[in-house]
C-alpha atoms as a PDB file:
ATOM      1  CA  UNK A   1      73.206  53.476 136.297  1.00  0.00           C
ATOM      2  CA  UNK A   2      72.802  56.515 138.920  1.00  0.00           C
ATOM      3  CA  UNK A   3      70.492  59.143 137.797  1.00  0.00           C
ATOM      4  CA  UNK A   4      71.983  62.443 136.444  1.00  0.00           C
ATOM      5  CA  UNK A   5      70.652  65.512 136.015  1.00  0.00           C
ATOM      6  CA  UNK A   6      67.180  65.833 133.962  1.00  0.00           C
ATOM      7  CA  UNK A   7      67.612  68.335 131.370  1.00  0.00           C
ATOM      8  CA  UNK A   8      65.646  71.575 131.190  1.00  0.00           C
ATOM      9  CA  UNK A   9      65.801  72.539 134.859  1.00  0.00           C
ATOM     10  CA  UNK A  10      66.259  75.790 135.763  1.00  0.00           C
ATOM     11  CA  UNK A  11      69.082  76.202 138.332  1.00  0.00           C
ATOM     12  CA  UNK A  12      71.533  78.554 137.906  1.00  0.00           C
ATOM     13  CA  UNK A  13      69.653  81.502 139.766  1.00  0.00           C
ATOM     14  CA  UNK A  14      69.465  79.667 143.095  1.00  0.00           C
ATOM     15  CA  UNK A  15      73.592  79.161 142.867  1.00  0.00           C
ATOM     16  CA  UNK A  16      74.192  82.854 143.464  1.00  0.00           C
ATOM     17  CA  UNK A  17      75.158  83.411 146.957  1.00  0.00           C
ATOM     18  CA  UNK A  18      74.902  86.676 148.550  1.00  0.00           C
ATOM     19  CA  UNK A  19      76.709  87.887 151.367  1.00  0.00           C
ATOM     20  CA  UNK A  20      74.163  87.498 153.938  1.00  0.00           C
ATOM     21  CA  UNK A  21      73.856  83.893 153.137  1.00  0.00           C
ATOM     22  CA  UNK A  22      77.186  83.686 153.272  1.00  0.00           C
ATOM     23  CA  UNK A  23      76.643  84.949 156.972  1.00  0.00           C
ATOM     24  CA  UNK A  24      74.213  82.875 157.592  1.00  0.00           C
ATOM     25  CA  UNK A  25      76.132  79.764 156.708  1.00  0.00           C
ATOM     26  CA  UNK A  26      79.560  80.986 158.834  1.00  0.00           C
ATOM     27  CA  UNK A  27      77.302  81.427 161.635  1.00  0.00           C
ATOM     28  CA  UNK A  28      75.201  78.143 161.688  1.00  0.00           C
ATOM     29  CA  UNK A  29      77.259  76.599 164.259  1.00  0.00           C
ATOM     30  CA  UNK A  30      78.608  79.386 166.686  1.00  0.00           C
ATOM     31  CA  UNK A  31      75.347  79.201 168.518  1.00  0.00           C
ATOM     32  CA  UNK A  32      75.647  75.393 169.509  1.00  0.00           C
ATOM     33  CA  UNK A  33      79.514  75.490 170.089  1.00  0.00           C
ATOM     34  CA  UNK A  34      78.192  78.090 172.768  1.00  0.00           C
ATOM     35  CA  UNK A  35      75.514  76.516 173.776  1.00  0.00           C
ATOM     36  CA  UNK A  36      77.523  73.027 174.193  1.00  0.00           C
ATOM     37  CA  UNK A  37      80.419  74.681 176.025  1.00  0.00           C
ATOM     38  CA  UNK A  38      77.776  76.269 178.648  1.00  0.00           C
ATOM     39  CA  UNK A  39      76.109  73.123 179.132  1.00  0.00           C
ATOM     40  CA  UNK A  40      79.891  71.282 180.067  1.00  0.00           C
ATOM     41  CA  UNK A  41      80.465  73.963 182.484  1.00  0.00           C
ATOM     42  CA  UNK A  42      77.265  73.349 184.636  1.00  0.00           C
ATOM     43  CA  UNK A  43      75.504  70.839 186.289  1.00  0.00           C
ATOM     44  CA  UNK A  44      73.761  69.741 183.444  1.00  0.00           C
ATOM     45  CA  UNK A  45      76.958  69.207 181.332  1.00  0.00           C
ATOM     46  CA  UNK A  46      75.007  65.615 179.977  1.00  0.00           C
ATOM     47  CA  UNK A  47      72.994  67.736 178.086  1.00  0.00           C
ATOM     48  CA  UNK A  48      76.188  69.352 176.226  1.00  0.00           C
ATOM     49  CA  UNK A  49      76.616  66.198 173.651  1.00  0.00           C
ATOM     50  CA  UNK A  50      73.154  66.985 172.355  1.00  0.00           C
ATOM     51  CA  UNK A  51      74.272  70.769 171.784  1.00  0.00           C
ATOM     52  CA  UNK A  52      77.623  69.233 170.260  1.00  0.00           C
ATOM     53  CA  UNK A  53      75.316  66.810 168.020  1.00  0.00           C
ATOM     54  CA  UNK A  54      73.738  70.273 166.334  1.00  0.00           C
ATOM     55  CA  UNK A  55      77.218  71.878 166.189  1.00  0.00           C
ATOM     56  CA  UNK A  56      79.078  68.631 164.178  1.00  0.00           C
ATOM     57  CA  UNK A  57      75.843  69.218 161.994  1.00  0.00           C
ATOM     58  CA  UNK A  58      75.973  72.754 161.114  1.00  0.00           C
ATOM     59  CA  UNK A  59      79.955  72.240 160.573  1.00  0.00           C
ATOM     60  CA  UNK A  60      79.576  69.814 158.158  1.00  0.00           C
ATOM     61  CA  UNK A  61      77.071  71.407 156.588  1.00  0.00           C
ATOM     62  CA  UNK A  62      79.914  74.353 156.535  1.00  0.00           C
ATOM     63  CA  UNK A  63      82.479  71.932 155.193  1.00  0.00           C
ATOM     64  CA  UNK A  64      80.021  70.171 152.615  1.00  0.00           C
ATOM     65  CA  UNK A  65      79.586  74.334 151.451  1.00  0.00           C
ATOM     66  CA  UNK A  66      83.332  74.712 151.251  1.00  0.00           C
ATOM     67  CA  UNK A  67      83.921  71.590 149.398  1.00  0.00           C
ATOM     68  CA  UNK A  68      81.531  72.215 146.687  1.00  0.00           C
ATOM     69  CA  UNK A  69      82.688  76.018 146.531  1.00  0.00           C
ATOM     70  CA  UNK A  70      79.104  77.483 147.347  1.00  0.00           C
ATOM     71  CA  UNK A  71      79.875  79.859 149.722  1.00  0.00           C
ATOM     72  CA  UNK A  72      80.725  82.408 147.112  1.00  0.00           C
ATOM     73  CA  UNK A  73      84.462  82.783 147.916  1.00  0.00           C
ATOM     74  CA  UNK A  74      87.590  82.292 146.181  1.00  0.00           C
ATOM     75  CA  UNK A  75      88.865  78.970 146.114  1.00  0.00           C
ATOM     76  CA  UNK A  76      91.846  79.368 148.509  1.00  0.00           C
ATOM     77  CA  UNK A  77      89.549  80.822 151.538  1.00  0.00           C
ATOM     78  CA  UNK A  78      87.290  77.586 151.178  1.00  0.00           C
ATOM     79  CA  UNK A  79      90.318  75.703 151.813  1.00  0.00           C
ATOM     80  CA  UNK A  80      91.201  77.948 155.071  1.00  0.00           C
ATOM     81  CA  UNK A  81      87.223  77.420 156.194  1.00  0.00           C
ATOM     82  CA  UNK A  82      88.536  73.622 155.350  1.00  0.00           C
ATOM     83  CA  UNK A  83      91.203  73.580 157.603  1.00  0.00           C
ATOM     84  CA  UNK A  84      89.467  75.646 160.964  1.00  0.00           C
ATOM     85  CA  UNK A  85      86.726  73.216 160.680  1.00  0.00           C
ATOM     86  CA  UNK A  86      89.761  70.225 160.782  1.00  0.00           C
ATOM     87  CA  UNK A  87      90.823  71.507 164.182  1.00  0.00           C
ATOM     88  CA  UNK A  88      87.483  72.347 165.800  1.00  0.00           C
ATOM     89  CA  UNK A  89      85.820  69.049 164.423  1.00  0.00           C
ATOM     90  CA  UNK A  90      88.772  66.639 165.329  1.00  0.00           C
ATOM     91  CA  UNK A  91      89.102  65.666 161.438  1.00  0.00           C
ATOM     92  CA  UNK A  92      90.539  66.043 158.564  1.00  0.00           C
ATOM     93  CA  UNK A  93      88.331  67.821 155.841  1.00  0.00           C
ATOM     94  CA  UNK A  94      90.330  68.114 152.963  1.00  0.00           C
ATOM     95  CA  UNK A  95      89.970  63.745 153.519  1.00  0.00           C
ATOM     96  CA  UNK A  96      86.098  64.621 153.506  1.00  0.00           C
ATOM     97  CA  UNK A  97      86.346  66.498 150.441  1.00  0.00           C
ATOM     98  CA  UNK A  98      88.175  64.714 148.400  1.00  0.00           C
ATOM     99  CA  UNK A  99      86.591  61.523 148.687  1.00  0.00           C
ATOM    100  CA  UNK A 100      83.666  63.504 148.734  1.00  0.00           C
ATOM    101  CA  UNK A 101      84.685  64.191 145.202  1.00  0.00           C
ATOM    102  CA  UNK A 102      84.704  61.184 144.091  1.00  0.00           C
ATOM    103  CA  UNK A 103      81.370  60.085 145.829  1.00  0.00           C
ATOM    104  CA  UNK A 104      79.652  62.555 143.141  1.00  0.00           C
ATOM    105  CA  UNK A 105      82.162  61.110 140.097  1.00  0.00           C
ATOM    106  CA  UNK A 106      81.443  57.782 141.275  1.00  0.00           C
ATOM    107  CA  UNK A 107      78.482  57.541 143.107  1.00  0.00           C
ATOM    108  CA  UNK A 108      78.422  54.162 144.564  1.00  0.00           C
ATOM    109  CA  UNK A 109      80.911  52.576 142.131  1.00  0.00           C
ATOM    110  CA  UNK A 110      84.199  51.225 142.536  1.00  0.00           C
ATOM    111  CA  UNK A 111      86.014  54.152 143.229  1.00  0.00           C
ATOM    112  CA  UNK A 112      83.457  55.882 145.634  1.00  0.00           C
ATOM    113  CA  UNK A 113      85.624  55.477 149.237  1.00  0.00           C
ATOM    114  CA  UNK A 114      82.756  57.403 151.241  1.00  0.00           C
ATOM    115  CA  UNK A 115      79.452  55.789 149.670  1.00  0.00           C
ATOM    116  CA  UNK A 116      80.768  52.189 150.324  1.00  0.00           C
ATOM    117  CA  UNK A 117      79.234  52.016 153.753  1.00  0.00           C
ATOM    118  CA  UNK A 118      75.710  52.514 152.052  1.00  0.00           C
ATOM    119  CA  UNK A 119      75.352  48.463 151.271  1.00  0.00           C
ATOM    120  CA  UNK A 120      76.418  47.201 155.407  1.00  0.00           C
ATOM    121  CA  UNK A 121      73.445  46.735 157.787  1.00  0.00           C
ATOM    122  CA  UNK A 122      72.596  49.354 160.200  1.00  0.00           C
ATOM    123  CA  UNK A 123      74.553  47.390 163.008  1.00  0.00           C
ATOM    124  CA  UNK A 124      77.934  46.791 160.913  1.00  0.00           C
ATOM    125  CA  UNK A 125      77.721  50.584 159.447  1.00  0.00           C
ATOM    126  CA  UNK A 126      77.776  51.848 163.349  1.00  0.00           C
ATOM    127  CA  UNK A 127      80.452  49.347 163.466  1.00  0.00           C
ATOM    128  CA  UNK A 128      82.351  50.079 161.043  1.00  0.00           C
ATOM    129  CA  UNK A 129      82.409  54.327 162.458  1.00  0.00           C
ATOM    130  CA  UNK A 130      85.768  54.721 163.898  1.00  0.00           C
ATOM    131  CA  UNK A 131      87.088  52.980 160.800  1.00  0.00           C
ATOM    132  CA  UNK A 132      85.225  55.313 158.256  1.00  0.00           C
ATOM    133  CA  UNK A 133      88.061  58.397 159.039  1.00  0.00           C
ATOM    134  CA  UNK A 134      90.836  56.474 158.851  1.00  0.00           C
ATOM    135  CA  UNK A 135      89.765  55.212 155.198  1.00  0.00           C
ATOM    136  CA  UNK A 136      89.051  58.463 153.971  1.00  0.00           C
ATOM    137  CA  UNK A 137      92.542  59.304 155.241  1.00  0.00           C
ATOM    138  CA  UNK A 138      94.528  56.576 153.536  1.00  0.00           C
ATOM    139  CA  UNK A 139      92.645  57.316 150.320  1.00  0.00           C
ATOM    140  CA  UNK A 140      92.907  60.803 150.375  1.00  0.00           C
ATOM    141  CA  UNK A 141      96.749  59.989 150.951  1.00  0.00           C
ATOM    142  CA  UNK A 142      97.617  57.620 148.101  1.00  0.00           C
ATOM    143  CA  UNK A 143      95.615  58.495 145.599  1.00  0.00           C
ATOM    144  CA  UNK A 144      95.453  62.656 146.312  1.00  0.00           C
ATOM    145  CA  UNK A 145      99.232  63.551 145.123  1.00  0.00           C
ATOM    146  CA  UNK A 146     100.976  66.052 146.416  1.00  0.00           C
ATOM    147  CA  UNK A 147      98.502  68.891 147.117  1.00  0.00           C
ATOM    148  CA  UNK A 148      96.433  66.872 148.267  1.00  0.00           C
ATOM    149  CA  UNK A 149      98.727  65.029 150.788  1.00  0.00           C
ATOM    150  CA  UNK A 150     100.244  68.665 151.887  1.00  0.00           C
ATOM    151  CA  UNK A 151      96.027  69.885 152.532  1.00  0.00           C
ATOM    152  CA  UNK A 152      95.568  67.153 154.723  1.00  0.00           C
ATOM    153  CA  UNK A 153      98.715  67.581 156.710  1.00  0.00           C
ATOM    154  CA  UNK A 154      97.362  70.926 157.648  1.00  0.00           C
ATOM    155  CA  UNK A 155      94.540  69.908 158.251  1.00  0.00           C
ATOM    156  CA  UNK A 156      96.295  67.553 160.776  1.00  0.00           C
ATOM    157  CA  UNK A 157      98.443  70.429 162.326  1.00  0.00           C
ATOM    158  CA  UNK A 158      95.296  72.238 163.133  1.00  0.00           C
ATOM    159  CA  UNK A 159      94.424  69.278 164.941  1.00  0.00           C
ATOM    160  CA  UNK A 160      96.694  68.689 167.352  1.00  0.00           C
ATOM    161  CA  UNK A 161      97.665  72.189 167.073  1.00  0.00           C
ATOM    162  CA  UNK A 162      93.670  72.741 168.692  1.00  0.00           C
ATOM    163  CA  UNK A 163      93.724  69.821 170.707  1.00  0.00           C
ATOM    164  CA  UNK A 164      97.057  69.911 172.823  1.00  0.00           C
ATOM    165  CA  UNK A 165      96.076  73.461 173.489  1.00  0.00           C
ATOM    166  CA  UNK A 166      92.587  72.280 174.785  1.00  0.00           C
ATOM    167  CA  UNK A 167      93.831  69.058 176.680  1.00  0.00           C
ATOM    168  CA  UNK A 168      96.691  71.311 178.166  1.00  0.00           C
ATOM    169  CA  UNK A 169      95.715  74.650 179.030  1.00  0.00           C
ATOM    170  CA  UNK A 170      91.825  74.375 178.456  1.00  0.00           C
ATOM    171  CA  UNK A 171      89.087  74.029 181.059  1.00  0.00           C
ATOM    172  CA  UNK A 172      87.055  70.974 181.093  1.00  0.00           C
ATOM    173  CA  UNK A 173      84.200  72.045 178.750  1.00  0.00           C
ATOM    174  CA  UNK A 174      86.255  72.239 176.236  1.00  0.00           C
ATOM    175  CA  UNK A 175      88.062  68.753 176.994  1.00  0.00           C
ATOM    176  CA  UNK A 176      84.330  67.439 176.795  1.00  0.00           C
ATOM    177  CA  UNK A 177      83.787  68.989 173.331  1.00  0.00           C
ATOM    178  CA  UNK A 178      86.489  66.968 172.129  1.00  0.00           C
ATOM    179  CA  UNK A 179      85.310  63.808 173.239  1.00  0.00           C
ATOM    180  CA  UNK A 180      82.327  64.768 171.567  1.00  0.00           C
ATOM    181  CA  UNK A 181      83.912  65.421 168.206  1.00  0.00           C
ATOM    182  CA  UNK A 182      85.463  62.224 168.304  1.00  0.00           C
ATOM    183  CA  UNK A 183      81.984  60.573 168.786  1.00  0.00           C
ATOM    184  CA  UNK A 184      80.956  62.700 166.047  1.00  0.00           C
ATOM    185  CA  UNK A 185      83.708  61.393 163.603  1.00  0.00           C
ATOM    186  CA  UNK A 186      82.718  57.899 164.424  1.00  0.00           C
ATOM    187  CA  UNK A 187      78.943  58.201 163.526  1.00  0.00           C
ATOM    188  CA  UNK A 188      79.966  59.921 160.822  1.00  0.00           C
ATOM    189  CA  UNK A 189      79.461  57.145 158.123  1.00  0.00           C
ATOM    190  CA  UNK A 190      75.873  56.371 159.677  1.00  0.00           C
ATOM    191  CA  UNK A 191      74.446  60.086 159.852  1.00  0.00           C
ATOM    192  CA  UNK A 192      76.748  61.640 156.595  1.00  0.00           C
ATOM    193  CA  UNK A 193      76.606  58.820 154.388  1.00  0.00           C
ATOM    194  CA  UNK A 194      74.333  55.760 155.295  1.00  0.00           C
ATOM    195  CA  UNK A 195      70.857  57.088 156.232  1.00  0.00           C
ATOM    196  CA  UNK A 196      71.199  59.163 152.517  1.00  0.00           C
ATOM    197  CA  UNK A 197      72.048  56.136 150.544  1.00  0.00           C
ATOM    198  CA  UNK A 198      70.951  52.931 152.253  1.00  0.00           C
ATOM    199  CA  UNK A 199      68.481  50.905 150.071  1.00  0.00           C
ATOM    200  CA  UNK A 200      69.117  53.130 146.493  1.00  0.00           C
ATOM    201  CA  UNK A 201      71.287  50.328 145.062  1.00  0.00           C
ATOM    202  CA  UNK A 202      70.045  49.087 142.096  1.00  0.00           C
ATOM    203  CA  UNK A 203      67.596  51.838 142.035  1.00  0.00           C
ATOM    204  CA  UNK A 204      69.251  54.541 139.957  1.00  0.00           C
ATOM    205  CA  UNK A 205      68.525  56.888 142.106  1.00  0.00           C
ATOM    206  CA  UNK A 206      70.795  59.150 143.391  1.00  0.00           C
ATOM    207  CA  UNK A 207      69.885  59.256 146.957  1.00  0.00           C
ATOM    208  CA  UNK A 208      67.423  59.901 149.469  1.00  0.00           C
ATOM    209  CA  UNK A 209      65.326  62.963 150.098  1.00  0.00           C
ATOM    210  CA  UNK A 210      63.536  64.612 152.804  1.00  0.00           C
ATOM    211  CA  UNK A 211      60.790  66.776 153.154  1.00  0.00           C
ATOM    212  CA  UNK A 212      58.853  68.782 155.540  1.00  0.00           C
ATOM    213  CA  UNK A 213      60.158  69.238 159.675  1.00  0.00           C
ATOM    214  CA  UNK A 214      62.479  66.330 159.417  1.00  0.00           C
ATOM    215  CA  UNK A 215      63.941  68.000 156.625  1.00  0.00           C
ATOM    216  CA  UNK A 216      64.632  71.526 158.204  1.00  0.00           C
ATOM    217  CA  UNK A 217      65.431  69.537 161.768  1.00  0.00           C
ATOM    218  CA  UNK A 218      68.329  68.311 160.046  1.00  0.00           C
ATOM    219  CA  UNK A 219      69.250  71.585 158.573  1.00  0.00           C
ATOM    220  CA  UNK A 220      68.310  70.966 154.896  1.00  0.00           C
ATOM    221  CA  UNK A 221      70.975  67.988 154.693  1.00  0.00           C
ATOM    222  CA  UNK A 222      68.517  65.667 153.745  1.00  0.00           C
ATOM    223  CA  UNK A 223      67.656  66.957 150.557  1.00  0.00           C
ATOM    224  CA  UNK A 224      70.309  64.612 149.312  1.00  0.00           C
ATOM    225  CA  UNK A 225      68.808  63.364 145.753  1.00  0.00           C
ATOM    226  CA  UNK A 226      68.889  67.126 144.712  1.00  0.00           C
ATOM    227  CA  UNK A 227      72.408  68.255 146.235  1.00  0.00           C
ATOM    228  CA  UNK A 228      73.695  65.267 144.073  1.00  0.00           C
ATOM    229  CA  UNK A 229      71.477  66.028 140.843  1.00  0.00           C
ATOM    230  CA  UNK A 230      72.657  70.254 141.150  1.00  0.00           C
ATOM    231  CA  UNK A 231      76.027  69.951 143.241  1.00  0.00           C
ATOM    232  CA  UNK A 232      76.544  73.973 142.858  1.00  0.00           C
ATOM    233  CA  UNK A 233      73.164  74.608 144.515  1.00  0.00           C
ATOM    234  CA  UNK A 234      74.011  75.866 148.064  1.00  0.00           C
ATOM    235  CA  UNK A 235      71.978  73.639 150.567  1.00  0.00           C
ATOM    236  CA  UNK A 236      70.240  76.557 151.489  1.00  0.00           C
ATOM    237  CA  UNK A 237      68.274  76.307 148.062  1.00  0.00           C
ATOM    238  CA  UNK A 238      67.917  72.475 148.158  1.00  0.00           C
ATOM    239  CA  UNK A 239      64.212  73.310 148.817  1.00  0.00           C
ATOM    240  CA  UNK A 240      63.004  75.718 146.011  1.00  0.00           C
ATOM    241  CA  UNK A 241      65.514  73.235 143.535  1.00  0.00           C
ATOM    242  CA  UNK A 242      63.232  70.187 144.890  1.00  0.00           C
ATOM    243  CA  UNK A 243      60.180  72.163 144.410  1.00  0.00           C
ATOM    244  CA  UNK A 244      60.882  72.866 140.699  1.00  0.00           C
ATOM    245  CA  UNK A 245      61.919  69.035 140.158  1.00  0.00           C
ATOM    246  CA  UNK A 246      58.985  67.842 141.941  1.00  0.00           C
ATOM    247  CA  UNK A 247      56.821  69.752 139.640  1.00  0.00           C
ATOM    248  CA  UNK A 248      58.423  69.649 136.450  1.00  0.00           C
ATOM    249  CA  UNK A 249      59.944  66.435 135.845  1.00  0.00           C
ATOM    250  CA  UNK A 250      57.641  63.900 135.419  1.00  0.00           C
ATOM    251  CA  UNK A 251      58.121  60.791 137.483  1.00  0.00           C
ATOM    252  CA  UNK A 252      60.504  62.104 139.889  1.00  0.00           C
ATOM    253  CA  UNK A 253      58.159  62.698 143.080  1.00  0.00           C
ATOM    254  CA  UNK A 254      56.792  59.420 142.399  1.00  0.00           C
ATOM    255  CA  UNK A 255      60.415  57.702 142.627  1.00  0.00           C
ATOM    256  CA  UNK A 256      61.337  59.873 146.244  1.00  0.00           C
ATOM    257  CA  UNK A 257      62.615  57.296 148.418  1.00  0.00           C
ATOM    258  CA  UNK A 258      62.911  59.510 151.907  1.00  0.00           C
ATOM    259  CA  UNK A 259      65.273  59.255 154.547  1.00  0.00           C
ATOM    260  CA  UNK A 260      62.850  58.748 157.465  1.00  0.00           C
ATOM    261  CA  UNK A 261      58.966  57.420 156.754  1.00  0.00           C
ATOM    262  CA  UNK A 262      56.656  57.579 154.028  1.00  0.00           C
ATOM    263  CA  UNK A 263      56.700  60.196 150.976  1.00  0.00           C
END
């Protein structure tokens, strides 16, 4: 049985999003698309795939925001953050999210599509990458519907919308970035899913957490027990949220399992 969450927690405060966070989160990854697209155009272009690491982060960071509805928007403009993402990340996101949905309805169980990957080995999980997207596809397709199936065909247009423009008409950096986000999609089940969940079965918990510079390195992603306890907590907040669980629910710093080292 996966942990839920404890009862008594104060939460609600850190889900209000102002518009400077809101900002904040748009702008995450402009700074590394720029960076990355710099580096391709030089002599040091080798460097660009660890500028285009930081960027995939930040943008699904963006996209995990826009699933969950934190960015304090209307529904419908999550969806268009949703689809821009699609094209510039080489994916379809509106796959992401809903299997993402069912991760947190199912977490681990029968019907979780994404957190499947969490029981393979760290060789057959890198492995099994380029497969991961095409899963998440196919379920978002036959078990989505209609609105569903129509959200990830534009998600798909935006695709090769972005990348026969690129491959035809763009220079080379930006042929580079998209072999880059195609690496990205393939270690996508090892960095987005794996490393959060590996070893939890059978532990209840609900995953992994992070603390200290590892944490903030990977852009607060890590806090990954909390985002699944308080969903409608912006990442942004994971911190202050795992502050107030740490201190006032008894037994939960003790049961951390982190991502990387020791607690």
């Amino acid at each position: 049985m996966i942990e839920r969450a404890p009862p008594g927690v104060e939460w609600q405060d850190l889900a209000r999003v102002r518009r400077w966070q809101f900002a904040v989160e748009i702008a995450l990854p402009v700074p590394w698309l720029a960076l990355s697209l710099w580096l391709y155009s030089g002599a040091f272009w080798p460097l660009g795939l660890a500028a285009s690491f930081v960027f995939f982060l930040c943008c699904l960071r963006l996209n995990h925001e826009a699933i969950h509805g934190n960015l304090g928007l209307a529904r419908r403009w999550d969806h268009v953050i949703m689809h821009v993402l699609s094209a510039l990340m080489l994916g379809s996101n509106h796959a992401d999210a809903f299997c993402h949905l069912k991760h947190h309805a199912d977490t681990l169980g029968a019907e979780d599509h994404e957190g499947h990957c969490t029981s393979m080995s760290f060789w057959q999980v890198l492995a099994y990458g380029p497969r991961f997207p095409v899963d998440l596809n196919r379920a978002c397709w036959r078990e989505g519907g209609g609105r569903w199936r129509r959200r990830l065909l534009v998600d798909w247009g935006c695709v090769a919308g972005f990348a026969t423009a690129a491959l035809l008409f763009g220079p080379p950096a930006l042929k580079l970035h998209l072999a880059a986000m195609a690496l990205g999609q393939c270690l996508t089940a090892f960095f987005a899913v794996w490393i959060t969940h590996q070893g939890t079965e059978g532990s209840g918990l609900a995953g992994r957490s992070q603390r200290g510079v590892l944490a903030r390195l990977a852009y607060l992603m890590f806090y990954h027990r909390e985002h699944h306890l308080f969903p409608r907590v912006p990442v942004s907040r994971l911190p202050e949220l795992a502050a107030r669980l740490d201190a006032g629910v008894a037994g939960y710093a003790e049961a951390r399992m982190p991502v990387v080292g020791r607690k």
